[in-house]
C-alpha atoms as a PDB file:
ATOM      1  CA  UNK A   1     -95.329 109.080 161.940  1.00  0.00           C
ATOM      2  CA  UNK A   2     -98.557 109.735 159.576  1.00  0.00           C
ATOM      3  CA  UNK A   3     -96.536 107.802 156.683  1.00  0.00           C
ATOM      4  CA  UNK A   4     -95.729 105.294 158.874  1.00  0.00           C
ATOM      5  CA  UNK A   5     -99.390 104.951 159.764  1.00  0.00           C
ATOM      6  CA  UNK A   6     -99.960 105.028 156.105  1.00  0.00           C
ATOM      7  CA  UNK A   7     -97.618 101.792 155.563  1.00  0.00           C
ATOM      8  CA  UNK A   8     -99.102 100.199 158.003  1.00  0.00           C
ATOM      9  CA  UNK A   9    -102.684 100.493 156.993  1.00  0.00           C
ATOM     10  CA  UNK A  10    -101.627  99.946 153.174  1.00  0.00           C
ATOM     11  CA  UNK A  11    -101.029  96.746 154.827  1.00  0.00           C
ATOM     12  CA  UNK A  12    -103.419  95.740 157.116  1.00  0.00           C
ATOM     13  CA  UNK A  13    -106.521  96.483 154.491  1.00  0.00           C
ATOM     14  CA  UNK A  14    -105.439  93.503 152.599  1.00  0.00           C
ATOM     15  CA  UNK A  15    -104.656  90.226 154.127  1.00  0.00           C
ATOM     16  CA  UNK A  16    -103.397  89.174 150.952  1.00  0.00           C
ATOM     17  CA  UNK A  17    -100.821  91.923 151.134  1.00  0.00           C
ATOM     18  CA  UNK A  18     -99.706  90.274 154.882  1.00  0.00           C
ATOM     19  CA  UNK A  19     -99.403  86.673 153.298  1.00  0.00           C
ATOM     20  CA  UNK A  20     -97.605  87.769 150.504  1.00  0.00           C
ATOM     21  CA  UNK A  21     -94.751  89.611 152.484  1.00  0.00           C
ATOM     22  CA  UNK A  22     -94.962  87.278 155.227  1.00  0.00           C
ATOM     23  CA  UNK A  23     -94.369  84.167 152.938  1.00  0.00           C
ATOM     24  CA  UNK A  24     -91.304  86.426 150.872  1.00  0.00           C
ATOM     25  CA  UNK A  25     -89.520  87.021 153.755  1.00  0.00           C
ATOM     26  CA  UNK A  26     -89.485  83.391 155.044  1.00  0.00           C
ATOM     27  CA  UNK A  27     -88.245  82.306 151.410  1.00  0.00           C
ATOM     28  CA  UNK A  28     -87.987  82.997 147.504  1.00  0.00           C
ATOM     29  CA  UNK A  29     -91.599  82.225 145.789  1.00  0.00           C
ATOM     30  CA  UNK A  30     -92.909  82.020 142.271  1.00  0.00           C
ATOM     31  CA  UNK A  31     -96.084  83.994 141.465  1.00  0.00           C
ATOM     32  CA  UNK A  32     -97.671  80.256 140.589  1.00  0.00           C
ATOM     33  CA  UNK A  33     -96.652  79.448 144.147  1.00  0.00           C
ATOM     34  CA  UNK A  34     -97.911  82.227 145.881  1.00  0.00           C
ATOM     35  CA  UNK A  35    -101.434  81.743 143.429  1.00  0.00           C
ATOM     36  CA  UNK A  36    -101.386  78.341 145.097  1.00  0.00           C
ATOM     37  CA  UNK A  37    -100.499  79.505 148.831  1.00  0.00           C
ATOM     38  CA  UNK A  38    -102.962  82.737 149.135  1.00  0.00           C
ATOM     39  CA  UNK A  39    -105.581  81.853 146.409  1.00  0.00           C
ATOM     40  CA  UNK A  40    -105.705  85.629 145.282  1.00  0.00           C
ATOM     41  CA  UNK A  41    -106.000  85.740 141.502  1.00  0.00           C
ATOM     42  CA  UNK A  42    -103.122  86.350 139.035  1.00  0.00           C
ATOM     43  CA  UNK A  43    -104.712  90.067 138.710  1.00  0.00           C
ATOM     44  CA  UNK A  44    -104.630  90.238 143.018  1.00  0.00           C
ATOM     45  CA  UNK A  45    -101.059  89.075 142.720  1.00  0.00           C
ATOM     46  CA  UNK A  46     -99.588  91.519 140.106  1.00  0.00           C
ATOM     47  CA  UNK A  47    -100.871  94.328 142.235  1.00  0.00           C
ATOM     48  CA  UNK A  48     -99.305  93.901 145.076  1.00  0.00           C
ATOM     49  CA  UNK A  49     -96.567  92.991 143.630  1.00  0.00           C
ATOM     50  CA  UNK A  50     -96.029  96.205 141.779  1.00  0.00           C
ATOM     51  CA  UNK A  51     -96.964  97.741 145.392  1.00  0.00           C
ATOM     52  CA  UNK A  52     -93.711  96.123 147.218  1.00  0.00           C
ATOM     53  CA  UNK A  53     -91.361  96.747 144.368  1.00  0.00           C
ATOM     54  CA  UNK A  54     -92.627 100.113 144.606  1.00  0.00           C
ATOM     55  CA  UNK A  55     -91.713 100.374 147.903  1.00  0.00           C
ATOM     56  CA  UNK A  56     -88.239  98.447 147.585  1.00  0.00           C
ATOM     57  CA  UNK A  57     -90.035  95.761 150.156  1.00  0.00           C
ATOM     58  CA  UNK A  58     -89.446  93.020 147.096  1.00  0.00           C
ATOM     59  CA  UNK A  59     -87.102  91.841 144.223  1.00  0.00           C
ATOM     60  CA  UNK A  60     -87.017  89.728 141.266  1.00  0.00           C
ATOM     61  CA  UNK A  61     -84.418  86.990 141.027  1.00  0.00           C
ATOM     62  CA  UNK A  62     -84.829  84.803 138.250  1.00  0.00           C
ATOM     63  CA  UNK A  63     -88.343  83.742 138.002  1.00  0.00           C
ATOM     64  CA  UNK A  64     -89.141  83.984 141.772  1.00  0.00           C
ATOM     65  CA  UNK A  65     -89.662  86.886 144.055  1.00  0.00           C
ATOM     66  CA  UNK A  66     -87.662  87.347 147.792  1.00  0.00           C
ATOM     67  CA  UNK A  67     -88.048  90.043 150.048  1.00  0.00           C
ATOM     68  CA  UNK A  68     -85.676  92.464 150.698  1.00  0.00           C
ATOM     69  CA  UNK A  69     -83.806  93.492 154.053  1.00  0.00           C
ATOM     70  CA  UNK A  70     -86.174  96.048 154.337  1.00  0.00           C
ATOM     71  CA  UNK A  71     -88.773  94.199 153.370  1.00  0.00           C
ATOM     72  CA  UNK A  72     -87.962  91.590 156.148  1.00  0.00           C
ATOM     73  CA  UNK A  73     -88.307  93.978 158.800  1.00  0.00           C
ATOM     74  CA  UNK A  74     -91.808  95.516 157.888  1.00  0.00           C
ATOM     75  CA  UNK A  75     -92.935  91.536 157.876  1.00  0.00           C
ATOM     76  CA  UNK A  76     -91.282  91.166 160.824  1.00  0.00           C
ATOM     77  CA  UNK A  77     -92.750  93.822 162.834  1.00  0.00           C
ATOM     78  CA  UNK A  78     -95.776  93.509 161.152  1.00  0.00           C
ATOM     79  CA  UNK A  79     -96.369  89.706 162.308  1.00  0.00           C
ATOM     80  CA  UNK A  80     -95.256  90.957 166.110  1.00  0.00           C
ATOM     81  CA  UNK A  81     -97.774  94.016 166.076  1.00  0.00           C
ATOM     82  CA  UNK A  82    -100.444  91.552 164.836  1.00  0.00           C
ATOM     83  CA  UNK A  83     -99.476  88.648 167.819  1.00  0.00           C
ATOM     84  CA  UNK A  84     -99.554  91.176 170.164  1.00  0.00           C
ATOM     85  CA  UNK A  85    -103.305  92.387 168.957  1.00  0.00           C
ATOM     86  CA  UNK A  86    -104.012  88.778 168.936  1.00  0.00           C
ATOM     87  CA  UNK A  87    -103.132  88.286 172.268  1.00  0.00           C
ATOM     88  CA  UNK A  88    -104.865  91.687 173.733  1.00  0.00           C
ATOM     89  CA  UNK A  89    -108.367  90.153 172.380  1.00  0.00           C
ATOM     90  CA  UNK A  90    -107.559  86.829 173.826  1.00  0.00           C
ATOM     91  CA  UNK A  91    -106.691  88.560 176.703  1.00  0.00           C
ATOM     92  CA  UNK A  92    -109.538  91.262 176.557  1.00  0.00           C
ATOM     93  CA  UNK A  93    -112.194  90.231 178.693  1.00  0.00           C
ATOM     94  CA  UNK A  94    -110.150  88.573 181.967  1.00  0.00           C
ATOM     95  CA  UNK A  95    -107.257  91.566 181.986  1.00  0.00           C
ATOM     96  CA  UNK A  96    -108.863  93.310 185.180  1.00  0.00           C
ATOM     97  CA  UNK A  97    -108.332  90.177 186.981  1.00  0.00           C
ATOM     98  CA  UNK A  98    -104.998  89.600 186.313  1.00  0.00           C
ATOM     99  CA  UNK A  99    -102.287  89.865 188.958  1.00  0.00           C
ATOM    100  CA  UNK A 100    -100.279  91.934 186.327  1.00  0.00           C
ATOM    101  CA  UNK A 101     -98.423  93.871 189.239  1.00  0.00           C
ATOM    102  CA  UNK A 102     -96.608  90.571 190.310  1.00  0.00           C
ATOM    103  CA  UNK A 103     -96.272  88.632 187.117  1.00  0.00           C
ATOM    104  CA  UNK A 104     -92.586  89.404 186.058  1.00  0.00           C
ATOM    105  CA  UNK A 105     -93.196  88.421 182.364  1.00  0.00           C
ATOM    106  CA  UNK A 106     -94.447  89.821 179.188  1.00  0.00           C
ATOM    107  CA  UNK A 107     -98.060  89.099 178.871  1.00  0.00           C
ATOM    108  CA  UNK A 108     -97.130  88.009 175.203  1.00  0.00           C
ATOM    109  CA  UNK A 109     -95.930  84.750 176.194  1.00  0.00           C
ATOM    110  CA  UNK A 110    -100.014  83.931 177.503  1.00  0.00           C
ATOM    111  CA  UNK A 111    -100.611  84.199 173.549  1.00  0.00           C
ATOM    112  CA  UNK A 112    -101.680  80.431 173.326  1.00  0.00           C
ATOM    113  CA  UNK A 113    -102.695  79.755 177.400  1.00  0.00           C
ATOM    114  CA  UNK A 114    -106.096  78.353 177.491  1.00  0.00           C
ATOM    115  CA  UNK A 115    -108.530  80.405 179.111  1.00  0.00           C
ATOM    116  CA  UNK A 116    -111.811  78.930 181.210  1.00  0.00           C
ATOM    117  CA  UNK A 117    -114.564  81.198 181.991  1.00  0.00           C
ATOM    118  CA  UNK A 118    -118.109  80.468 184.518  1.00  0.00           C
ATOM    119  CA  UNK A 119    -120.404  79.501 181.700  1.00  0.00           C
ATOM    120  CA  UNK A 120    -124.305  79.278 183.309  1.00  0.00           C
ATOM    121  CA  UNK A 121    -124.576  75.327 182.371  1.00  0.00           C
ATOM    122  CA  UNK A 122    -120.930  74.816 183.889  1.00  0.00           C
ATOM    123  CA  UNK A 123    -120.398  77.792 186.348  1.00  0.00           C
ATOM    124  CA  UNK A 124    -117.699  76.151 188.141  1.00  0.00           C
ATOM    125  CA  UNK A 125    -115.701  75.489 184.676  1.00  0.00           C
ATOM    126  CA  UNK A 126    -112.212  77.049 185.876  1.00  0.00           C
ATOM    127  CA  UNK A 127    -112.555  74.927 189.350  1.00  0.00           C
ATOM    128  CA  UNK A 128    -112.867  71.837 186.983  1.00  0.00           C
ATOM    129  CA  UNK A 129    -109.749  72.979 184.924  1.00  0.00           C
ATOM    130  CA  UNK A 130    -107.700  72.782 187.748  1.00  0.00           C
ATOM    131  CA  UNK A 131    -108.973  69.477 188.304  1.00  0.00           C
ATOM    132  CA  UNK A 132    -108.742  67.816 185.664  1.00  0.00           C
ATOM    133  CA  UNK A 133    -104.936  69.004 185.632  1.00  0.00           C
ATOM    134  CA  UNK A 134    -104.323  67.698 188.981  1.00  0.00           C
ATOM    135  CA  UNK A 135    -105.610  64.291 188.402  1.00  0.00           C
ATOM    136  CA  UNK A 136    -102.692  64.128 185.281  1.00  0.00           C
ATOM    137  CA  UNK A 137     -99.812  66.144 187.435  1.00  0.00           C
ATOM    138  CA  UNK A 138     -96.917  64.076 189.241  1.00  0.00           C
ATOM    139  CA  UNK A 139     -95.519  66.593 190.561  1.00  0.00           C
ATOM    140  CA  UNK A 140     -97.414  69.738 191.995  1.00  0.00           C
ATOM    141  CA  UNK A 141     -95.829  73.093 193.297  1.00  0.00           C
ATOM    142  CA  UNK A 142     -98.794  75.828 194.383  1.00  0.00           C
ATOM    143  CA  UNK A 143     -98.919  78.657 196.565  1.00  0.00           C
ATOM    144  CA  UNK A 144    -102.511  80.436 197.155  1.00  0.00           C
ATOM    145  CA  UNK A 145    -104.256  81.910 199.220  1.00  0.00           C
ATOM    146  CA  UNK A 146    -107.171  79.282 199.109  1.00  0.00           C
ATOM    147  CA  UNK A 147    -106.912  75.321 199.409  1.00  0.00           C
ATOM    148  CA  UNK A 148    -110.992  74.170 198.739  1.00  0.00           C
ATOM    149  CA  UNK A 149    -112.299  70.634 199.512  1.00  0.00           C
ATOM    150  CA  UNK A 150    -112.183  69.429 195.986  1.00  0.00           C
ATOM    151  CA  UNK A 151    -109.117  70.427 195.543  1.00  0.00           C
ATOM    152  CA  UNK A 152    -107.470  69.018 198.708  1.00  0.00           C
ATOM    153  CA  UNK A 153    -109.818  65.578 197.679  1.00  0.00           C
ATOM    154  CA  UNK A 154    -107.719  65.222 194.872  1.00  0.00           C
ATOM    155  CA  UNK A 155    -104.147  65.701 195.765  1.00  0.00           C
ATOM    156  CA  UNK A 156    -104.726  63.505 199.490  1.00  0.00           C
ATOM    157  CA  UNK A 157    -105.677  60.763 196.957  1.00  0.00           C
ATOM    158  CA  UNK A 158    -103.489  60.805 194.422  1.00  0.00           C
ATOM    159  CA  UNK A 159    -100.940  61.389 196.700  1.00  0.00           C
ATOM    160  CA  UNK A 160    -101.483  58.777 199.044  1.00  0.00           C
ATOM    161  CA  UNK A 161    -102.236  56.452 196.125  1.00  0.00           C
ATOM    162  CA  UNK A 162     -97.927  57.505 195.369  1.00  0.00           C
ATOM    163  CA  UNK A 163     -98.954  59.183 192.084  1.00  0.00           C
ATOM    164  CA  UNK A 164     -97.889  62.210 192.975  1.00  0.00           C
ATOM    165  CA  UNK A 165     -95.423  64.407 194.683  1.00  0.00           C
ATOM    166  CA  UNK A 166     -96.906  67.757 196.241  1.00  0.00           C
ATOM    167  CA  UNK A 167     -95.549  70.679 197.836  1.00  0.00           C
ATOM    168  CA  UNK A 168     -97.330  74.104 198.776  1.00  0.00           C
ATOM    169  CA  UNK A 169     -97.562  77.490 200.026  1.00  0.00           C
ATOM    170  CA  UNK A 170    -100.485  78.900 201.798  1.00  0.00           C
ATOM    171  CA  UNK A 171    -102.083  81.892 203.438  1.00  0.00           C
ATOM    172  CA  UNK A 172    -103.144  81.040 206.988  1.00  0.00           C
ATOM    173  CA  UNK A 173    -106.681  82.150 206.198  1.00  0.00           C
ATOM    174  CA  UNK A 174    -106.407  78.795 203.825  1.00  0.00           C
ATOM    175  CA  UNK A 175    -105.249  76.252 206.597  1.00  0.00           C
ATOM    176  CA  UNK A 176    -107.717  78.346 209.160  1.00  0.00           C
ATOM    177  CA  UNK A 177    -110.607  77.310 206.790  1.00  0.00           C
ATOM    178  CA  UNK A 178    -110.151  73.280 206.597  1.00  0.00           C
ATOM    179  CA  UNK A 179    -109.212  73.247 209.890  1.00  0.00           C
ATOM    180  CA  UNK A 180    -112.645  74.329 211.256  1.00  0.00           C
ATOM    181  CA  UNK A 181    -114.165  71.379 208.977  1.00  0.00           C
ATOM    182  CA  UNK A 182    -113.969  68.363 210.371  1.00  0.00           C
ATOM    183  CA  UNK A 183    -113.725  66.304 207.476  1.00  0.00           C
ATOM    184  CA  UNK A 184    -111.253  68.757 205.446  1.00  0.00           C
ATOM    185  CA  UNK A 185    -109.394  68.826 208.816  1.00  0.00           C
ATOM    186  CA  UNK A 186    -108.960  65.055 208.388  1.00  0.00           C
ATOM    187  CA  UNK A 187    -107.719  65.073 204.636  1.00  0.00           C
ATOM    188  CA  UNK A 188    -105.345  67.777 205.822  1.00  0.00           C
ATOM    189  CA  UNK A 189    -103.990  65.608 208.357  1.00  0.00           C
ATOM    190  CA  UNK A 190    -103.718  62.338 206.120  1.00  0.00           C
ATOM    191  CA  UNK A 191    -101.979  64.457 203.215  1.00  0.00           C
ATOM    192  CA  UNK A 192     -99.821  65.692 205.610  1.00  0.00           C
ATOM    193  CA  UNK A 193     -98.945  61.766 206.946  1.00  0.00           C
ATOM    194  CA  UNK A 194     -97.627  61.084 203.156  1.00  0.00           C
ATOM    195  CA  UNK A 195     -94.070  61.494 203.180  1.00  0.00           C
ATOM    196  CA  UNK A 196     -94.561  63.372 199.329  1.00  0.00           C
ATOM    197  CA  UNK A 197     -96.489  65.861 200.782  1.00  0.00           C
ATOM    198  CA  UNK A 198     -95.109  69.094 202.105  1.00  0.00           C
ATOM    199  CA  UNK A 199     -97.285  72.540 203.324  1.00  0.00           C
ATOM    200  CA  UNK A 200     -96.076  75.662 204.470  1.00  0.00           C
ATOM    201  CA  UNK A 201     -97.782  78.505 205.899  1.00  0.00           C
ATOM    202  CA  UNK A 202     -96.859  82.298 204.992  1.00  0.00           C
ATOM    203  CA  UNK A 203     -98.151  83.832 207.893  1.00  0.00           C
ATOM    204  CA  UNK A 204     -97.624  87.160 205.416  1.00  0.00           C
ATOM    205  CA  UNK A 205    -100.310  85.947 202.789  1.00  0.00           C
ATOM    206  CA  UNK A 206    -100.443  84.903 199.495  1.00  0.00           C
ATOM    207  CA  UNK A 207    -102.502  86.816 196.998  1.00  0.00           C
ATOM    208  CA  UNK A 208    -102.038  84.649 193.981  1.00  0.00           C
ATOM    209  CA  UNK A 209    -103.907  81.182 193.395  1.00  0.00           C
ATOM    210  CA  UNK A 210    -101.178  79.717 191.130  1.00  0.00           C
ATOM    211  CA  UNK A 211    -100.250  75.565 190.806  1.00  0.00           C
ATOM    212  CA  UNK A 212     -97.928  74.336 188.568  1.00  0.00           C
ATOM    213  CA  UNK A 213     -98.630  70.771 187.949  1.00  0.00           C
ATOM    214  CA  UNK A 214     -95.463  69.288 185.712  1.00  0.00           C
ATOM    215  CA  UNK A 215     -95.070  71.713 182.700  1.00  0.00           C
ATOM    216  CA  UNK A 216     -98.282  73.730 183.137  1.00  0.00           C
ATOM    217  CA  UNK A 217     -99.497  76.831 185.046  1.00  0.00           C
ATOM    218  CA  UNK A 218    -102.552  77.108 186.356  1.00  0.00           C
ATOM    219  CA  UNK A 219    -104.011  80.634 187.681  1.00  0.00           C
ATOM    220  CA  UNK A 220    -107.208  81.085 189.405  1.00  0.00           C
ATOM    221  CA  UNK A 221    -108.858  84.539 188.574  1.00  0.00           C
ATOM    222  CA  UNK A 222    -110.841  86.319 190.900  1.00  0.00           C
ATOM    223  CA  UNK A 223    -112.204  90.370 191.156  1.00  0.00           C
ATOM    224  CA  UNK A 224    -111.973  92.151 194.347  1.00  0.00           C
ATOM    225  CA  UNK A 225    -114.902  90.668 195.742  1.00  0.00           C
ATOM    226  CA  UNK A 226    -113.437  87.398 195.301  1.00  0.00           C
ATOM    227  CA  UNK A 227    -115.990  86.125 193.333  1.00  0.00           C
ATOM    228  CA  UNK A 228    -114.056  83.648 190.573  1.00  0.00           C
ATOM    229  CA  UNK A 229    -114.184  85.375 187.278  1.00  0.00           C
ATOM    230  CA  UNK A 230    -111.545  83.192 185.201  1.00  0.00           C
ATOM    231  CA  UNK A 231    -108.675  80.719 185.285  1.00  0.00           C
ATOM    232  CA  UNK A 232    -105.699  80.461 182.808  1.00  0.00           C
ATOM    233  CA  UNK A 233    -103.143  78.212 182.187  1.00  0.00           C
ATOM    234  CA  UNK A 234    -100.219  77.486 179.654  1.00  0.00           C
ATOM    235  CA  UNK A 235     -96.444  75.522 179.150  1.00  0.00           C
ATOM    236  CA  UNK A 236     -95.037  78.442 177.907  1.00  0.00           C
ATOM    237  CA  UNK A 237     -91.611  78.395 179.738  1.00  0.00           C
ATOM    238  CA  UNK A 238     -90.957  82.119 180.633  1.00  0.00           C
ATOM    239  CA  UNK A 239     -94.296  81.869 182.552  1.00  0.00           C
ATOM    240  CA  UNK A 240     -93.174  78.050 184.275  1.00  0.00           C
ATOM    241  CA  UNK A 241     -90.048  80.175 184.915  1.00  0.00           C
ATOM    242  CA  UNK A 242     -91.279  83.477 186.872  1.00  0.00           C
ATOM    243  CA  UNK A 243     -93.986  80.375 188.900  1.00  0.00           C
ATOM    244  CA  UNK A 244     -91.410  78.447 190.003  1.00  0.00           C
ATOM    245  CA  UNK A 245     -89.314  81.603 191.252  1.00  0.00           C
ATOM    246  CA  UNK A 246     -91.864  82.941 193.039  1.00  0.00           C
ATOM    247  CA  UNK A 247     -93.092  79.464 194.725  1.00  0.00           C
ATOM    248  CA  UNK A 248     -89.543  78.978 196.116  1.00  0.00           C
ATOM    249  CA  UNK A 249     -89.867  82.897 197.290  1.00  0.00           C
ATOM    250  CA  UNK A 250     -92.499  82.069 198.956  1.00  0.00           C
ATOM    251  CA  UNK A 251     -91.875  78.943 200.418  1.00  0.00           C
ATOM    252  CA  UNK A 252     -88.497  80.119 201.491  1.00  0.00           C
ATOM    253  CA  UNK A 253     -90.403  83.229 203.564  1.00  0.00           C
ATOM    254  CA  UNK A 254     -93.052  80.172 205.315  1.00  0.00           C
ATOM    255  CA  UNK A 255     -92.880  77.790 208.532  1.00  0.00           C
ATOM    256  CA  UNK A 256     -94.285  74.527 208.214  1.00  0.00           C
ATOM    257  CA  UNK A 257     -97.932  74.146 208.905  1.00  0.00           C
ATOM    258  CA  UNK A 258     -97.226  73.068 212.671  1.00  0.00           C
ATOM    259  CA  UNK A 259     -99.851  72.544 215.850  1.00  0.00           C
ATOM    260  CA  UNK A 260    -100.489  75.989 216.385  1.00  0.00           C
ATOM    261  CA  UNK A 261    -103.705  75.351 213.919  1.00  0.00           C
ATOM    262  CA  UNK A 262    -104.805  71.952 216.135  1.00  0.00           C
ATOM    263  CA  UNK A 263    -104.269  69.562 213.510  1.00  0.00           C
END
């Protein structure tokens, strides 16, 4: 393990080292041609050179230089430990809030989801996300446990308008809290009129706040107080995959929203 660990920081203290290997293993390359690609100096170059012979992680063929087999696979598991690093920073600071325990995918594939965080001049940024993705979406799955009055604004308009198809999944809490307002009661009731638009209750809950509008999904972050900490969103398609499984879990497990909440 300790020469292992040795490798591995032989590596990481030069990210000169990282290009060269990574850019041998994807093809043969001159030293003029990695000059060119890394901009380390002749003297840089010769080095490390003489460093992955030494180690069998390079050849010579001609005038060019390839990587080995072996070689390969210490760039190859050298990129992956570095994207997953990449992705625990990006991920750092909104982990805690993360429904981890039913996301059924490897948090690797949120390497390039956007993340929007409360800022004090726009503290209702990851609100606005969600938004702004709406207002683009023609077709829009959700289930959550919350359904707020801009949000509802936005689909009863766009859907009306026949720019968009909607279908969701709530917690009854959600449908108990616009039906005690009159005026979200009544852009319940007109979404409900559109032929596009179709609500279910779980009467068991829903702790996620997830939408997928077309290709993207959108999560709502919040800590245990419920205070919104976060949202995240991304196309990646293993995460599209595991949202649209559990949105027809859940909708197959709800009733539709009927007149036992007095619409």
């Amino acid at each position: 393990m300790e020469s292992a660990l040795e490798e591995i920081e032989f590596l990481a203290l030069s990210s000169n080292r990282v290009e060269v290997l990574r850019l041998l293993a994807a093809e043969p390359h001159s030293r003029g041609d990695l000059a060119a690609e890394t901009g380390a100096s002749q003297a840089t170059l010769g080095r490390i050179i003489a460093d992955f012979e030494e180690r069998s992680w390079i050849r010579r063929t001609g005038g060019e230089y390839v990587a080995t087999a072996t070689g390969r696979i210490v760039a190859d598991g050298f990129t992956d430990l570095l994207d997953s690093l990449e992705t625990e920073r990006k991920l750092r600071d909104i982990v805690q809030y993360l429904p981890t325990d039913a996301m059924d995918f490897d948090l690797q594939h949120l390497a390039d989801a956007t993340i929007t965080v409360p800022s004090q001049t726009r503290p209702n940024a990851p609100v606005q996300r969600l938004l702004d993705l709406l207002r683009d979406a023609e077709e829009v799955r959700t289930f959550s446990h919350a359904f707020n009055d801009q949000t509802i604004r936005v689909v009863q308009e766009r859907v009306s308008a026949g720019q968009q198809q909607f279908s969701g999944v709530f917690s009854p809490g959600a449908i108990d809290a616009l039906t005690a307002d009159d005026r979200l009661r009544d852009r319940l009731e007109s979404l409900l009129a559109e032929p596009a638009a179709s609500v279910r209750v779980r009467n068991d809950g829903v702790p996620l706040a997830v939408m997928i509008a077309d290709d993207v999904v959108h999560l709502l972050l919040r800590d245990d107080s419920g205070v919104l900490q976060a949202s995240i969103d991304t196309t990646a398609p293993a995460v599209k995959e595991w949202a649209i499984e559990t949105f027809d879990t859940y909708w197959a497990s709800a009733d539709p929203l009927s007149d036992e909440w007095s619409l």
